[in-house]
PDB file of N, CA and C in Angstrom:
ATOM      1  N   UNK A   1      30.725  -5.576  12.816  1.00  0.00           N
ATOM      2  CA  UNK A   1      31.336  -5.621  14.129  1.00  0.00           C
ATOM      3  C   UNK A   1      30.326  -6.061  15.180  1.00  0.00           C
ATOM      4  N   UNK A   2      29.227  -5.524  15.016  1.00  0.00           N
ATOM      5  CA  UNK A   2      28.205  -5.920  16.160  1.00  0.00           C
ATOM      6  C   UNK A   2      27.582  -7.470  15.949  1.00  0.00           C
ATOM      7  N   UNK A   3      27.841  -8.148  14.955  1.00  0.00           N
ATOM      8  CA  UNK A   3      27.571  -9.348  15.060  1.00  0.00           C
ATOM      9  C   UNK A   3      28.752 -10.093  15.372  1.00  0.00           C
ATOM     10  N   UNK A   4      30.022 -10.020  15.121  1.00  0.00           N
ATOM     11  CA  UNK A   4      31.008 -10.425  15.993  1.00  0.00           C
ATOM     12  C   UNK A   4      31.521 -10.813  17.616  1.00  0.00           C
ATOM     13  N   UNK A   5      30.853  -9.708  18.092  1.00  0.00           N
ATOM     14  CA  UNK A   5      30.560  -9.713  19.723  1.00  0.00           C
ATOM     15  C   UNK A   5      30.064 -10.397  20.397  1.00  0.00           C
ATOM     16  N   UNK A   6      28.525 -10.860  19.845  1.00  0.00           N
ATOM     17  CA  UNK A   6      27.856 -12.041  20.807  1.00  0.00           C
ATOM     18  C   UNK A   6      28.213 -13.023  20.326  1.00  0.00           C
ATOM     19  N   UNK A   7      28.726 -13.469  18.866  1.00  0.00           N
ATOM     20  CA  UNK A   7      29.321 -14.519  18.758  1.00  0.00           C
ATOM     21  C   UNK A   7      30.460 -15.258  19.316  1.00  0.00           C
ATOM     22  N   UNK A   8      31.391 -14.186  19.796  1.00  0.00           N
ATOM     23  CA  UNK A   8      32.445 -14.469  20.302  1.00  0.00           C
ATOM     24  C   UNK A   8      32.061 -14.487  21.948  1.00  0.00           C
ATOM     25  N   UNK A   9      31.286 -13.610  22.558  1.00  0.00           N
ATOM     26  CA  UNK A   9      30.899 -14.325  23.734  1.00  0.00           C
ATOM     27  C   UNK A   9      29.874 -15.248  23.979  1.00  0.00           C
ATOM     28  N   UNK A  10      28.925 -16.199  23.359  1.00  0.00           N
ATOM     29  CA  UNK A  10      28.219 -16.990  23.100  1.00  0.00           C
ATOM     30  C   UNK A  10      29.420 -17.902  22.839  1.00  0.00           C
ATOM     31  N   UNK A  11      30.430 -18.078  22.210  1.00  0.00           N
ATOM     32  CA  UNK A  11      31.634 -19.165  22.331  1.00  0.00           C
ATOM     33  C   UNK A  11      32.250 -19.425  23.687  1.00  0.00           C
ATOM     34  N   UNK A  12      32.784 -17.930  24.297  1.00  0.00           N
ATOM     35  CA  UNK A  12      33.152 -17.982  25.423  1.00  0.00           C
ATOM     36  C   UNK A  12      32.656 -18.568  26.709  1.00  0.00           C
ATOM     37  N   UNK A  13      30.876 -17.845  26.507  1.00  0.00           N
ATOM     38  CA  UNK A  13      30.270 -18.725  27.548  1.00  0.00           C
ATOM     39  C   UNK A  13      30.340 -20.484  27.818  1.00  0.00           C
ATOM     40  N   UNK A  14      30.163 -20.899  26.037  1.00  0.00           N
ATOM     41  CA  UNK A  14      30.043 -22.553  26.430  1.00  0.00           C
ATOM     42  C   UNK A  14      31.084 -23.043  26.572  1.00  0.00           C
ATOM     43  N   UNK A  15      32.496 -22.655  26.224  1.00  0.00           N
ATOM     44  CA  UNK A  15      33.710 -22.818  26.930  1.00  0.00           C
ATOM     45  C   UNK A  15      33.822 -22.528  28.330  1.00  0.00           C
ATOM     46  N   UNK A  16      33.707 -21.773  28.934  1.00  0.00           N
ATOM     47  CA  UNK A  16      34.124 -21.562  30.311  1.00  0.00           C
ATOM     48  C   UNK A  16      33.011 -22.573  30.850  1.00  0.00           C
ATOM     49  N   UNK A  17      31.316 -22.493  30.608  1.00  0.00           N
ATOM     50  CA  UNK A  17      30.531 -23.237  30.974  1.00  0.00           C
ATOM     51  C   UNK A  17      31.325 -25.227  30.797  1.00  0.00           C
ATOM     52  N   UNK A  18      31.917 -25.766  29.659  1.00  0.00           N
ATOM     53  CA  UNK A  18      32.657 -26.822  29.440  1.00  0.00           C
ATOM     54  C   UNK A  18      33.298 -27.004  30.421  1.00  0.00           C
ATOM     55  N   UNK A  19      34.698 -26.221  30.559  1.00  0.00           N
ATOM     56  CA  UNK A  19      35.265 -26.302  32.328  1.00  0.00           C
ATOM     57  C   UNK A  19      35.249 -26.337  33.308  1.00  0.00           C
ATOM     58  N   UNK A  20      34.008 -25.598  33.368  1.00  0.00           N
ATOM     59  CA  UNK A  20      33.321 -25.712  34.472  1.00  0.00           C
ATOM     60  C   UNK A  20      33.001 -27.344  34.747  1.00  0.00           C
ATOM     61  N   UNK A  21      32.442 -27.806  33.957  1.00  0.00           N
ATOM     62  CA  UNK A  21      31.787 -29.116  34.554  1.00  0.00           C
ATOM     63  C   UNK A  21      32.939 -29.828  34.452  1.00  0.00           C
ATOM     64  N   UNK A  22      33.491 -29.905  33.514  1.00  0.00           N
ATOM     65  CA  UNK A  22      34.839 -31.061  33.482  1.00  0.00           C
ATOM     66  C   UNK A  22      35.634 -30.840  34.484  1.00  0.00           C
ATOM     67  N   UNK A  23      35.846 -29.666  35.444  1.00  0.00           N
ATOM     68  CA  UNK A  23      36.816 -29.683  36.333  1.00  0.00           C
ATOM     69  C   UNK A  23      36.210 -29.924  37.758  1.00  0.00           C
ATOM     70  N   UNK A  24      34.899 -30.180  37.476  1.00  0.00           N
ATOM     71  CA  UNK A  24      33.788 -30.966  38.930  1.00  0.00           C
ATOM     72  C   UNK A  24      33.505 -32.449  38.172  1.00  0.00           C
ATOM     73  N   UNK A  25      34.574 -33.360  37.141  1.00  0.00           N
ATOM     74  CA  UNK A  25      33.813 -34.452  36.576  1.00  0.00           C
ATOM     75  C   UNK A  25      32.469 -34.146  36.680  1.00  0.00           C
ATOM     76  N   UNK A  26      31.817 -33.108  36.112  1.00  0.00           N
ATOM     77  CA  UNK A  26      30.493 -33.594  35.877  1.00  0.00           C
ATOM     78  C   UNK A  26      30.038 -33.839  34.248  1.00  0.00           C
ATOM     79  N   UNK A  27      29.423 -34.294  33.551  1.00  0.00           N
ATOM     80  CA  UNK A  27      28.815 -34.603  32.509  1.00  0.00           C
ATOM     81  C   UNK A  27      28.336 -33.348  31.914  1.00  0.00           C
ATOM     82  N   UNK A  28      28.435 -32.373  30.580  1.00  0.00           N
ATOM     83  CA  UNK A  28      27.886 -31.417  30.148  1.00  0.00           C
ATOM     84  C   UNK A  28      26.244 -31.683  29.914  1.00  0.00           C
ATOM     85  N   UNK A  29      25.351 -30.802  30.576  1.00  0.00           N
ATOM     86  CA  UNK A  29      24.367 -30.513  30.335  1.00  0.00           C
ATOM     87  C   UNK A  29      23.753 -29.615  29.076  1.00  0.00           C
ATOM     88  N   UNK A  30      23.772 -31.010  28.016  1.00  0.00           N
ATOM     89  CA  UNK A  30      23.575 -29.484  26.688  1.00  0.00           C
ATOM     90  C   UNK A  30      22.337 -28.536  26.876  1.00  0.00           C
ATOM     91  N   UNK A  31      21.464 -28.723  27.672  1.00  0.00           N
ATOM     92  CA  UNK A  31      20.451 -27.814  27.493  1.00  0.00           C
ATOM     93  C   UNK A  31      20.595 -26.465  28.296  1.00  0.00           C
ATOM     94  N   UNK A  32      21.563 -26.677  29.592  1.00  0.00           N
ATOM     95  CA  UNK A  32      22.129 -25.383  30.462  1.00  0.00           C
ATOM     96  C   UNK A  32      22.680 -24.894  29.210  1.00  0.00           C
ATOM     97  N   UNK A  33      23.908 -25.503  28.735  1.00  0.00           N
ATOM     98  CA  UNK A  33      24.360 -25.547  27.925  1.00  0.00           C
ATOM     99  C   UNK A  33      24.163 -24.495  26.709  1.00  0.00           C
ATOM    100  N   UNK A  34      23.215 -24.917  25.970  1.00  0.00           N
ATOM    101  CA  UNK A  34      22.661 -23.913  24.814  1.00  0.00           C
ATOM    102  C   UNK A  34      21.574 -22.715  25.453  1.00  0.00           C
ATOM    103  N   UNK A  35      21.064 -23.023  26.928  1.00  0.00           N
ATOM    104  CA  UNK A  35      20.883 -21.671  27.692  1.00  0.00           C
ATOM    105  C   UNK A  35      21.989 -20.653  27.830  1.00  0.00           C
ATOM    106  N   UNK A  36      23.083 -20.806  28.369  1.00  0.00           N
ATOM    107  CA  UNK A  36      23.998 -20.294  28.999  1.00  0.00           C
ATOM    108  C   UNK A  36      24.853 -19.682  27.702  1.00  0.00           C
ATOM    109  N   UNK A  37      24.795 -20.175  26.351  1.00  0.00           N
ATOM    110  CA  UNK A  37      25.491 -19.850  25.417  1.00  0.00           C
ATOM    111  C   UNK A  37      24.725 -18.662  24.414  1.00  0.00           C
ATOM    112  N   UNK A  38      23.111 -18.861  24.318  1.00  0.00           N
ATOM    113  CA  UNK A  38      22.438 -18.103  23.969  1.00  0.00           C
ATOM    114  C   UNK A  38      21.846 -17.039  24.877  1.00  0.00           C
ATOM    115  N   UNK A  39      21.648 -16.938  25.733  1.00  0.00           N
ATOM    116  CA  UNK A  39      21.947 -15.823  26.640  1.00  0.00           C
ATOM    117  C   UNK A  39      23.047 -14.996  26.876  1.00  0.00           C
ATOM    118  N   UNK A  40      23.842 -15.575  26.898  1.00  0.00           N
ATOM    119  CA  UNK A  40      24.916 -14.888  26.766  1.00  0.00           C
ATOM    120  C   UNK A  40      25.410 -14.255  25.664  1.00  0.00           C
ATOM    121  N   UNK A  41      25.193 -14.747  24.568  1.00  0.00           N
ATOM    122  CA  UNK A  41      25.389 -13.761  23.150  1.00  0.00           C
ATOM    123  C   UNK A  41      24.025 -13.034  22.981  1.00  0.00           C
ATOM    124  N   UNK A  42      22.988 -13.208  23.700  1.00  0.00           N
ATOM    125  CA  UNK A  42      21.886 -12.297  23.156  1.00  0.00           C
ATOM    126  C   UNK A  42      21.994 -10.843  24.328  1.00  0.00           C
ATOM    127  N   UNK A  43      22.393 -11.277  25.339  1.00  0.00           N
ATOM    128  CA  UNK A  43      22.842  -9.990  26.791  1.00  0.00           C
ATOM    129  C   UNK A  43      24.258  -9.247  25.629  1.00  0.00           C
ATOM    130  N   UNK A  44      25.438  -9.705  25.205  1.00  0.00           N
ATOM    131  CA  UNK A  44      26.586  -9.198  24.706  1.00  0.00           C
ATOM    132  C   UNK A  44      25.766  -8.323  23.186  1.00  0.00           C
ATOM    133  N   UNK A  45      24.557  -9.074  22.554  1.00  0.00           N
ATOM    134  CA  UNK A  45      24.211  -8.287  21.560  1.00  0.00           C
ATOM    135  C   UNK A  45      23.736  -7.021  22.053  1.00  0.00           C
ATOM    136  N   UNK A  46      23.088  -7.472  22.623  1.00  0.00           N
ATOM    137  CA  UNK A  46      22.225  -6.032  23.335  1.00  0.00           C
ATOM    138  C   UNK A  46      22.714  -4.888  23.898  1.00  0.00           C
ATOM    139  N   UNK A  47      24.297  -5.290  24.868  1.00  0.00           N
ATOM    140  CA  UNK A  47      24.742  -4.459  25.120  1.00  0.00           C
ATOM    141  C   UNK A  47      25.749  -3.999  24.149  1.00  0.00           C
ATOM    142  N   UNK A  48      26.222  -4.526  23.067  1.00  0.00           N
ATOM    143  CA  UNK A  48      26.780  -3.746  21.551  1.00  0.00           C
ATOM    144  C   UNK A  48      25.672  -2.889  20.969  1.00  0.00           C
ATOM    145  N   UNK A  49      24.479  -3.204  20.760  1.00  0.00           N
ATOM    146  CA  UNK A  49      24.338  -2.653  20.334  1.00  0.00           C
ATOM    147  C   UNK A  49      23.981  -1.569  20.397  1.00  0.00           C
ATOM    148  N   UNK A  50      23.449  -1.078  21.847  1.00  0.00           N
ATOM    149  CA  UNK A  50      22.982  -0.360  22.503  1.00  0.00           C
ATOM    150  C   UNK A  50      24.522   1.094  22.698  1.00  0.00           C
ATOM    151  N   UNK A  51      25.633   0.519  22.712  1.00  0.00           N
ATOM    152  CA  UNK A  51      27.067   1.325  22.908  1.00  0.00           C
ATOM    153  C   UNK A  51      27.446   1.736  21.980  1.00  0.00           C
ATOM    154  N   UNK A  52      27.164   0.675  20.545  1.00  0.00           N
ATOM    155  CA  UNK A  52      27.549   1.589  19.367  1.00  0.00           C
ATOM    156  C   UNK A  52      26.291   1.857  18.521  1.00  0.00           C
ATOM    157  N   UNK A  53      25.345   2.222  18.688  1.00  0.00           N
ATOM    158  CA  UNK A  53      24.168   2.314  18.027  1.00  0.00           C
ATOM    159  C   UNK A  53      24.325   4.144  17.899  1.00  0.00           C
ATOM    160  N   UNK A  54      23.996   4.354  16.747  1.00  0.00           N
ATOM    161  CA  UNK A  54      24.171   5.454  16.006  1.00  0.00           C
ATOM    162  C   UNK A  54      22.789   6.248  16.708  1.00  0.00           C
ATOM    163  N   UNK A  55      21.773   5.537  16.576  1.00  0.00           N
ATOM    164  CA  UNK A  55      20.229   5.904  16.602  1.00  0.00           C
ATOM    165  C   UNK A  55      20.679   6.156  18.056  1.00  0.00           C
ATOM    166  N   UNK A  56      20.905   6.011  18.920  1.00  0.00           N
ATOM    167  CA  UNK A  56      20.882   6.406  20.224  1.00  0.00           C
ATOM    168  C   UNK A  56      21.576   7.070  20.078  1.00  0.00           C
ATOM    169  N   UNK A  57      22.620   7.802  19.706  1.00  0.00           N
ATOM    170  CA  UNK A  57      23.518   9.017  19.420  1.00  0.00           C
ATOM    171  C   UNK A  57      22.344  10.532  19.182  1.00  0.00           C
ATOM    172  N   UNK A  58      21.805  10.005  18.130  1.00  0.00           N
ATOM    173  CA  UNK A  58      20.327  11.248  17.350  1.00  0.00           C
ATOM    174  C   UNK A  58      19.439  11.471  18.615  1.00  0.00           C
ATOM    175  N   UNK A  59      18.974  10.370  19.460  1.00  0.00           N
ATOM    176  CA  UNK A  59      18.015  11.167  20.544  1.00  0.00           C
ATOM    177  C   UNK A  59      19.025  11.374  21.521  1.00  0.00           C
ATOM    178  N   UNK A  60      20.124  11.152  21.487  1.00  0.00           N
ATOM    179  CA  UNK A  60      20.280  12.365  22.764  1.00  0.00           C
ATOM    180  C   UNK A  60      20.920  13.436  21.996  1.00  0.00           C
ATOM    181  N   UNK A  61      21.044  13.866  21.065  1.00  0.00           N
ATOM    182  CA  UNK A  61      21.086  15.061  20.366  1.00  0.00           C
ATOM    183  C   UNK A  61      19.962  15.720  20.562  1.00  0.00           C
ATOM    184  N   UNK A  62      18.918  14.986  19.992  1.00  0.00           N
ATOM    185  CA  UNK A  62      17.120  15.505  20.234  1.00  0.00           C
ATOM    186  C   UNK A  62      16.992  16.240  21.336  1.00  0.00           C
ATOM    187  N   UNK A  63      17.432  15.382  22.621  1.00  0.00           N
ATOM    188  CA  UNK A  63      17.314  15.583  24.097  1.00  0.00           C
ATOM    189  C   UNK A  63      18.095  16.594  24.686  1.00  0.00           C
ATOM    190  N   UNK A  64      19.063  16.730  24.271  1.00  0.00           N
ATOM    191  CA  UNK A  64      19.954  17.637  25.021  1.00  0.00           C
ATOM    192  C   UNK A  64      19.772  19.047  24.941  1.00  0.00           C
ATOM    193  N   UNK A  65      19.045  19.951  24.488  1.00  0.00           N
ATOM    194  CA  UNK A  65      18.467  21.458  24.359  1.00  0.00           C
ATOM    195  C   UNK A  65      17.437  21.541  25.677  1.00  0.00           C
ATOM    196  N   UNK A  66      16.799  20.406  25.706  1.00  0.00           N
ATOM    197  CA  UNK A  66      15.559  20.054  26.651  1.00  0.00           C
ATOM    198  C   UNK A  66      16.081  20.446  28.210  1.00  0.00           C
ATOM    199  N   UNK A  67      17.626  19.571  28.305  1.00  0.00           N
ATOM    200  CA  UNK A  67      17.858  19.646  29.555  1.00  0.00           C
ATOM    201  C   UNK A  67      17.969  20.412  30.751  1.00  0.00           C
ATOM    202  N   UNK A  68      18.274  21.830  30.254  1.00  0.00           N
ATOM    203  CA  UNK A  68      18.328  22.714  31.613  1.00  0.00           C
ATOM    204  C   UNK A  68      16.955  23.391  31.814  1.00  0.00           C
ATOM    205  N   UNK A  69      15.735  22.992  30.551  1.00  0.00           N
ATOM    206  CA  UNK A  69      14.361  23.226  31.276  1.00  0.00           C
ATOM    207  C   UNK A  69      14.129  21.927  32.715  1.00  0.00           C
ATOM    208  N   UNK A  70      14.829  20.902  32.548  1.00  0.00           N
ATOM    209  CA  UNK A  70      14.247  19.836  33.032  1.00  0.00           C
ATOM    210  C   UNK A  70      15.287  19.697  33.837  1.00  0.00           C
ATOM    211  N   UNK A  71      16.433  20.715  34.514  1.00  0.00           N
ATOM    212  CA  UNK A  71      17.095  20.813  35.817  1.00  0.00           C
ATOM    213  C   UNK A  71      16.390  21.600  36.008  1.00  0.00           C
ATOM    214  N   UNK A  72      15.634  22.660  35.741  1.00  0.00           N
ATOM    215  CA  UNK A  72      15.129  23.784  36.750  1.00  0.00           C
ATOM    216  C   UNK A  72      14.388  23.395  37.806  1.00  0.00           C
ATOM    217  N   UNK A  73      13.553  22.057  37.472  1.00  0.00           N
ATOM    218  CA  UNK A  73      12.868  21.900  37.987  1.00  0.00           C
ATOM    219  C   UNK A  73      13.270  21.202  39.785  1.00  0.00           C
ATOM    220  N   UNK A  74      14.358  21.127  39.296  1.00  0.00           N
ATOM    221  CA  UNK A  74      15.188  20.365  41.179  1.00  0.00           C
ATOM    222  C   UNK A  74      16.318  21.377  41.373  1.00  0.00           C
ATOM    223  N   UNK A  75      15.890  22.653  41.109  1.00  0.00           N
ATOM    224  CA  UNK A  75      16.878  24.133  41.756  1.00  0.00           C
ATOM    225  C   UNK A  75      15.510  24.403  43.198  1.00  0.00           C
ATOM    226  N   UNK A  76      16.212  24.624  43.712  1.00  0.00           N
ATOM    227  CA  UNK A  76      15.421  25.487  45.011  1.00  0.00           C
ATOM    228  C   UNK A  76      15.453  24.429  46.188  1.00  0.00           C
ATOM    229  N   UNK A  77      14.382  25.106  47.442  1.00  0.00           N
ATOM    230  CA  UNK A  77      14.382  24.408  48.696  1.00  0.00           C
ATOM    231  C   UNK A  77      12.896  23.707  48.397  1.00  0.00           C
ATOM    232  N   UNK A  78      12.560  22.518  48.140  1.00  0.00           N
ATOM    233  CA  UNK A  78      11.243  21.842  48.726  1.00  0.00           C
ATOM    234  C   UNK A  78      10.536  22.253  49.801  1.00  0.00           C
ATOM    235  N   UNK A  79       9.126  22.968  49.384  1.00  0.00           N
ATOM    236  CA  UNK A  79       8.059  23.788  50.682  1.00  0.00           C
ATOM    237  C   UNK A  79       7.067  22.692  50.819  1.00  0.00           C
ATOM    238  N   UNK A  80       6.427  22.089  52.011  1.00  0.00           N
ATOM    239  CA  UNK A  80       5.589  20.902  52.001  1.00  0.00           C
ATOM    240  C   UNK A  80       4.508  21.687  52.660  1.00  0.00           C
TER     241      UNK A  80
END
């Protein structure tokens, strides 16, 4: 599934990027072009994988016992 995602928006981008120029007659720039298409599936990977990534599930398991030592610390009035 997570390789599905940037593929399919890495398509999307150089399509919409395509219309874009054809509907200003301009000439496709393949090098924006294969910028705009690989960026864009490498931003869509990153953010898959980062949403369904299991391993980020385990540290905030890790993390979460930690937390109400690490609210105590912003209970009270600030003395300067």
């Amino acid at each position: 599934m997570q390789v599905y995602i940037p593929i399919a928006i890495a398509i999307t981008c150089f399509i919409l990027y395509a219309l874009d120029r054809r509907s200003n007659q301009e000439p496709i720039d393949w090098f924006s072009a294969l910028k705009v298409t690989v960026l864009g599936g490498a931003m869509a990977g990153g953010v898959s994988f980062a949403v369904t990534s299991t391993e980020i599930a385990e540290v905030v398991k890790n993390i979460q016992p930690e937390l109400p030592q690490v609210q105590e610390m912003f209970v009270g009035v600030p003395t300067f």
